[in-house]
Protein backbone atom coordinates (compact mmCIF):
# COMPACT_ATOMS: atom_id res chain seq x y z
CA UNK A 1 73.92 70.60 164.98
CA UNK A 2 77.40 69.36 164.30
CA UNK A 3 80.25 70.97 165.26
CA UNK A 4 81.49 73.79 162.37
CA UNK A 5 84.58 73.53 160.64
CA UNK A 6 87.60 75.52 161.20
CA UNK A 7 90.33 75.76 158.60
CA UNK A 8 93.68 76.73 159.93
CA UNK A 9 96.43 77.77 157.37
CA UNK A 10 99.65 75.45 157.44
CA UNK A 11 102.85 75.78 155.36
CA UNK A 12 105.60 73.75 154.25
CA UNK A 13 109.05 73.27 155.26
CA UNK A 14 111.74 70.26 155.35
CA UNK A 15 110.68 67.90 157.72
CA UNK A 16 112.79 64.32 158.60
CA UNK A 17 110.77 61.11 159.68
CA UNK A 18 111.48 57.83 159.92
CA UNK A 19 113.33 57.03 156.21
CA UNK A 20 111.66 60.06 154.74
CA UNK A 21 113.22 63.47 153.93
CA UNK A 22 110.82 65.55 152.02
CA UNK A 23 108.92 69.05 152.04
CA UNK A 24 106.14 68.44 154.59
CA UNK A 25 102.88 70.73 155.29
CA UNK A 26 103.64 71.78 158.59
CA UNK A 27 101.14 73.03 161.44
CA UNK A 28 101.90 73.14 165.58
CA UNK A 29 99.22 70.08 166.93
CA UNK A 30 98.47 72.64 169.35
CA UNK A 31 96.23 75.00 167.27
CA UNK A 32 93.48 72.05 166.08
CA UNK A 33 93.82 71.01 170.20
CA UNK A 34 92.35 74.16 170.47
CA UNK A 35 89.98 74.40 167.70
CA UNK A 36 88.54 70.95 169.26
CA UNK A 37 88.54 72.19 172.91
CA UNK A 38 86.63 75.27 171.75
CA UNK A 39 84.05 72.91 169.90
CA UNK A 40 85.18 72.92 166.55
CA UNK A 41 86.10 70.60 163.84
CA UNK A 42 89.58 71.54 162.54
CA UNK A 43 90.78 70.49 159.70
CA UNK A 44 94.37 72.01 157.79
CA UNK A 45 94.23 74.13 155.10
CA UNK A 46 98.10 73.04 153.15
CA UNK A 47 99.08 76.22 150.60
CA UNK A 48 97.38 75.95 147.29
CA UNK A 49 98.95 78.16 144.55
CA UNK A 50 95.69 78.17 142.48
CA UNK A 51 94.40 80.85 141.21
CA UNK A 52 90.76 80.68 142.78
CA UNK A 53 92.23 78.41 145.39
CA UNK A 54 91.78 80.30 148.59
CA UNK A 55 88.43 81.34 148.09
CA UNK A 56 87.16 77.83 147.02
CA UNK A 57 88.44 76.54 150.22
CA UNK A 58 87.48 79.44 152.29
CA UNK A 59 83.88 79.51 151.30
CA UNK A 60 83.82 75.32 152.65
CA UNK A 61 84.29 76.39 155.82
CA UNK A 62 82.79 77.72 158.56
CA UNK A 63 85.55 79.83 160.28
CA UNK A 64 89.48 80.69 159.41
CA UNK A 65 92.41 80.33 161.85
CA UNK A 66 95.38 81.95 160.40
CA UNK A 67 98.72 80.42 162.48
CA UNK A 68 101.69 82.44 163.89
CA UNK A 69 105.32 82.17 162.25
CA UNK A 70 107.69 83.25 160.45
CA UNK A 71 108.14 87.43 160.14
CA UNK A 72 105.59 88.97 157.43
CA UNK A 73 108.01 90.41 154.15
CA UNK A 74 108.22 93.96 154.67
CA UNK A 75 107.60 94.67 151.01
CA UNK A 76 104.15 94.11 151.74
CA UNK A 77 103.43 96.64 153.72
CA UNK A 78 105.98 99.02 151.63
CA UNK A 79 109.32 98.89 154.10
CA UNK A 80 112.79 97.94 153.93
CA UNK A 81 113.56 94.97 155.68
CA UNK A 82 115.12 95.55 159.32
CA UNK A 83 118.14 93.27 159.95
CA UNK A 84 116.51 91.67 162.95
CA UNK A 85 113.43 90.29 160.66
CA UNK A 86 113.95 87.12 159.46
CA UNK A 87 114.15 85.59 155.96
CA UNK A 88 110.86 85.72 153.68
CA UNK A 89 108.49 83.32 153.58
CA UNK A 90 106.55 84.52 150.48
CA UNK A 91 104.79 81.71 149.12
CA UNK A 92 102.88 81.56 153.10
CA UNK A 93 102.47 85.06 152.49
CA UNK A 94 100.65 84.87 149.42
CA UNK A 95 98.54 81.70 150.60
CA UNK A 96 97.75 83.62 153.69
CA UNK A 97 96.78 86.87 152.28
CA UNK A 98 94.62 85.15 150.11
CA UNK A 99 92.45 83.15 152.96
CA UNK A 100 91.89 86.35 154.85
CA UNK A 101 90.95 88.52 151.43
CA UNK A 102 88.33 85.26 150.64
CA UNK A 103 87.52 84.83 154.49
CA UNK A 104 86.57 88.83 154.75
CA UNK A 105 85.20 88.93 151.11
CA UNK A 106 82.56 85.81 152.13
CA UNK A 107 82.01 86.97 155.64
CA UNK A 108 83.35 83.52 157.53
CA UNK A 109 84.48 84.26 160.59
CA UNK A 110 88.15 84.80 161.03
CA UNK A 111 91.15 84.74 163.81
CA UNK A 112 94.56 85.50 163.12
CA UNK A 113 97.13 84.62 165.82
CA UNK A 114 100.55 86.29 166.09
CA UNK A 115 101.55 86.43 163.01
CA UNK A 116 98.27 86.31 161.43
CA UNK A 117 96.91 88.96 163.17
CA UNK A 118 100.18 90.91 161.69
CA UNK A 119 99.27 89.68 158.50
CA UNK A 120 95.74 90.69 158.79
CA UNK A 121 96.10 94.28 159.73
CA UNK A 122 99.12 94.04 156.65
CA UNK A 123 95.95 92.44 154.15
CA UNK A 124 94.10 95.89 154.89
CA UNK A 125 97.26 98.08 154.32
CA UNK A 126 98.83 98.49 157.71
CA UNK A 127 102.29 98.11 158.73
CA UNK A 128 104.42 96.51 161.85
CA UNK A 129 107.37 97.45 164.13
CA UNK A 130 109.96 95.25 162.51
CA UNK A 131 111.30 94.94 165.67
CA UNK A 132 109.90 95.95 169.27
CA UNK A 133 112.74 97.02 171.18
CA UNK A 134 113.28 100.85 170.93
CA UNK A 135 109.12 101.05 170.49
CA UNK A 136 107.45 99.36 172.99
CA UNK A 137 109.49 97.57 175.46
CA UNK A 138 108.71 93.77 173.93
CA UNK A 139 107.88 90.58 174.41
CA UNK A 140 110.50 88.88 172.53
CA UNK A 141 111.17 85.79 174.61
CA UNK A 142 108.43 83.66 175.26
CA UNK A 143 106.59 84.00 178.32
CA UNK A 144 103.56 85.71 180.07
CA UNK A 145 102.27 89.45 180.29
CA UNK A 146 99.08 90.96 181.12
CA UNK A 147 96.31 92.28 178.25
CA UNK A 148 93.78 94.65 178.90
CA UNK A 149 90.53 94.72 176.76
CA UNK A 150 88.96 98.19 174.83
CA UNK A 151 85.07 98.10 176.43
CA UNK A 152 82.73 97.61 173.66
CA UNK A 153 84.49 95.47 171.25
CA UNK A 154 84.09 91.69 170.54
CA UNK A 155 87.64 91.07 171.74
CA UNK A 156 86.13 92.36 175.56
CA UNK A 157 83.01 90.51 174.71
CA UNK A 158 84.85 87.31 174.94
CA UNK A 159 87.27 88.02 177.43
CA UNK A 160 86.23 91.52 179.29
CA UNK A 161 89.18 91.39 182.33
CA UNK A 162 92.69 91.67 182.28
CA UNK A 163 94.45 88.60 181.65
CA UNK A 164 97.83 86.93 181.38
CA UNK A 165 98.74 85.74 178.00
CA UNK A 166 101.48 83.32 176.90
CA UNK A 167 103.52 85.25 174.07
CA UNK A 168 106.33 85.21 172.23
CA UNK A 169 106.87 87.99 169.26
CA UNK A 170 109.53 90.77 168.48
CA UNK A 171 106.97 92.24 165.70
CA UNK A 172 104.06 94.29 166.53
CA UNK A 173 101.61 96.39 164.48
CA UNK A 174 102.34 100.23 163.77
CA UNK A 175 99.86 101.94 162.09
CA UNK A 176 96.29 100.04 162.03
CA UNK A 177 94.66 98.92 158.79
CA UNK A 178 92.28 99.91 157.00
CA UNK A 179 88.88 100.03 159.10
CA UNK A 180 90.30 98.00 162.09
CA UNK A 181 90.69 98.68 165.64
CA UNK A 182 92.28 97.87 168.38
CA UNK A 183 90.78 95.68 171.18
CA UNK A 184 93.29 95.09 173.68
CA UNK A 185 96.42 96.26 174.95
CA UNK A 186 99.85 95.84 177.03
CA UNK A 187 100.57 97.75 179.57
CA UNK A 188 103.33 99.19 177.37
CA UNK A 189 100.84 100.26 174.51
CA UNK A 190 101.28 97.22 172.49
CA UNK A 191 98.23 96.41 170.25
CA UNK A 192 97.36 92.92 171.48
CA UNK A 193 94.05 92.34 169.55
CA UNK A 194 92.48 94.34 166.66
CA UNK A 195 89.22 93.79 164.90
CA UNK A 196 87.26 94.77 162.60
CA UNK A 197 83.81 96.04 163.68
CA UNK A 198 80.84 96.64 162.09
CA UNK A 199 81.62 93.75 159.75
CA UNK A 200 78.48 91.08 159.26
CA UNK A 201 81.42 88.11 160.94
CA UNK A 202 83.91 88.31 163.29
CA UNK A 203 87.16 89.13 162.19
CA UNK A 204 89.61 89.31 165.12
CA UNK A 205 93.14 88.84 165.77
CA UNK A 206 95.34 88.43 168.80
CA UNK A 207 98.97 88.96 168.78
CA UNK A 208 99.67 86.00 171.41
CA UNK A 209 99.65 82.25 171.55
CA UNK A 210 96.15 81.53 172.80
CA UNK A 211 96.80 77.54 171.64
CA UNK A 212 99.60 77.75 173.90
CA UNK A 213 97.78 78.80 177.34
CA UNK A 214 94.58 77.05 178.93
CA UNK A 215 91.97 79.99 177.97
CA UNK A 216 90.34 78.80 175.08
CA UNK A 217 87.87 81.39 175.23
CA UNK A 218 89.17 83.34 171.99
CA UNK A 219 89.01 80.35 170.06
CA UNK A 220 85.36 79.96 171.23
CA UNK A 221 84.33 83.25 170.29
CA UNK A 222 85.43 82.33 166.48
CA UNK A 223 83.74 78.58 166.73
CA UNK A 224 80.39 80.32 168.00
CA UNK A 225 80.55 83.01 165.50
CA UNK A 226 81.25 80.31 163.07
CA UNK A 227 78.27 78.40 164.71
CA UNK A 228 76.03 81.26 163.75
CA UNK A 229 76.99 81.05 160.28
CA UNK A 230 76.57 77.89 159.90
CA UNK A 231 72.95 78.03 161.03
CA UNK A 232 71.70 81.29 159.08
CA UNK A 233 73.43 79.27 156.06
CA UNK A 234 71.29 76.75 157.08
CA UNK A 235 68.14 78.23 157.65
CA UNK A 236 68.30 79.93 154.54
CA UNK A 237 68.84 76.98 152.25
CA UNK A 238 65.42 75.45 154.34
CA UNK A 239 63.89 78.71 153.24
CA UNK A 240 65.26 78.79 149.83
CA UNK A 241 64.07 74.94 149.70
């Protein structure tokens, strides 16, 4: 079977090359690294502001990476905007949203990463710590800190010990979102993973930099749930046929 295809969201920003000086779609080379050392074949999903957009792309793919950045908009999940949150990127926002709605709606597997696992748990109406310090210690230079899995979710099915994580993030989530759950934890309470169980794909975020570190074993959990997929959509075209 050949490898499935992962989508991972990208955004744009100025970029400077060469002679050029133009508005570039933008994603760390990192994250496909990672989707190919996991077995997948990435490919870059660049913002679409079509209506139906996100879910015609969405439903071409096997799985859904949604990348870390820039701070979610607080309006979105109903706050005021701390002083320590930066500026709003609204038009990744509103891409972004819209591949997770389409990626949950469809059932292809999905992983948010830092500041798509932020988004995700905003998508099903929960809300962040703006800001970590005065909450729960935080994280918010980049280096390494220990994560302990929940027993009996997916996020422990992939990686079931404590492990160091490479991290960098000042935002964390608050209250959980609709229907999710949390799957791992810092030592200081942080949620580091959430999920959604009982959901017919794997939606899961973590709130580190897995494409950063040498574990690529949450990126393999999406490609083989993605894998799956692929081959019940597979088997039931054969059947259909």
């Amino acid at each position: 079977m050949s490898r499935p295809v992962i989508g991972i969201s990208t955004y744009q920003d100025p970029a400077r090359w060469g002679v050029w000086e133009m508005p570039a779609v933008l994603l760390p080379a990192a994250y496909p690294r990672l989707v190919r050392a996991a077995g997948g074949l990435a490919v870059l999903l660049p913002p679409d502001e079509a209506a139906d957009a996100a879910r015609e792309t969405v439903a071409a793919l096997d799985g859904v990476v949604i990348a870390g950045g820039a701070d979610v908009e607080p309006s979105r999940y109903g706050a005021a905007p701390d002083p320590r949150t930066g500026p709003p990127a609204r038009e990744r926002d509103a891409w972004e949203l819209a591949l997770i709605e389409a990626a949950i709606e469809l059932r292809v597997p999905l992983l948010g990463i830092c500041r798509g696992m932020q988004l995700l748990n905003v998508a099903l109406g929960g809300t962040l710590h703006q800001h970590l310090d005065g909450h729960t210690g935080g994280h918010a230079v980049f280096g390494g800190h220990p994560v302990d899995p929940v027993p009996g979710t997916a996020y422990a099915a992939a990686v079931p010990e404590q492990t160091t994580v490479p991290a960098y993030h000042h935002q964390a989530v608050d209250r959980l979102g609709d229907g999710l759950i949390a799957s791992a934890h810092a030592p200081d309470g942080t949620v580091e993973a959430l999920e959604l169980p009982d959901h017919e794909s794997l939606v899961l975020g973590v709130q580190w930099h897995p494409e950063m570190g040498e574990d690529p074993r949450v990126m393999a959990a999406l490609v083989d749930a993605a894998r799956h997929r692929s081959r019940v959509s597979v088997q039931g075209v054969g059947q259909l046929g």
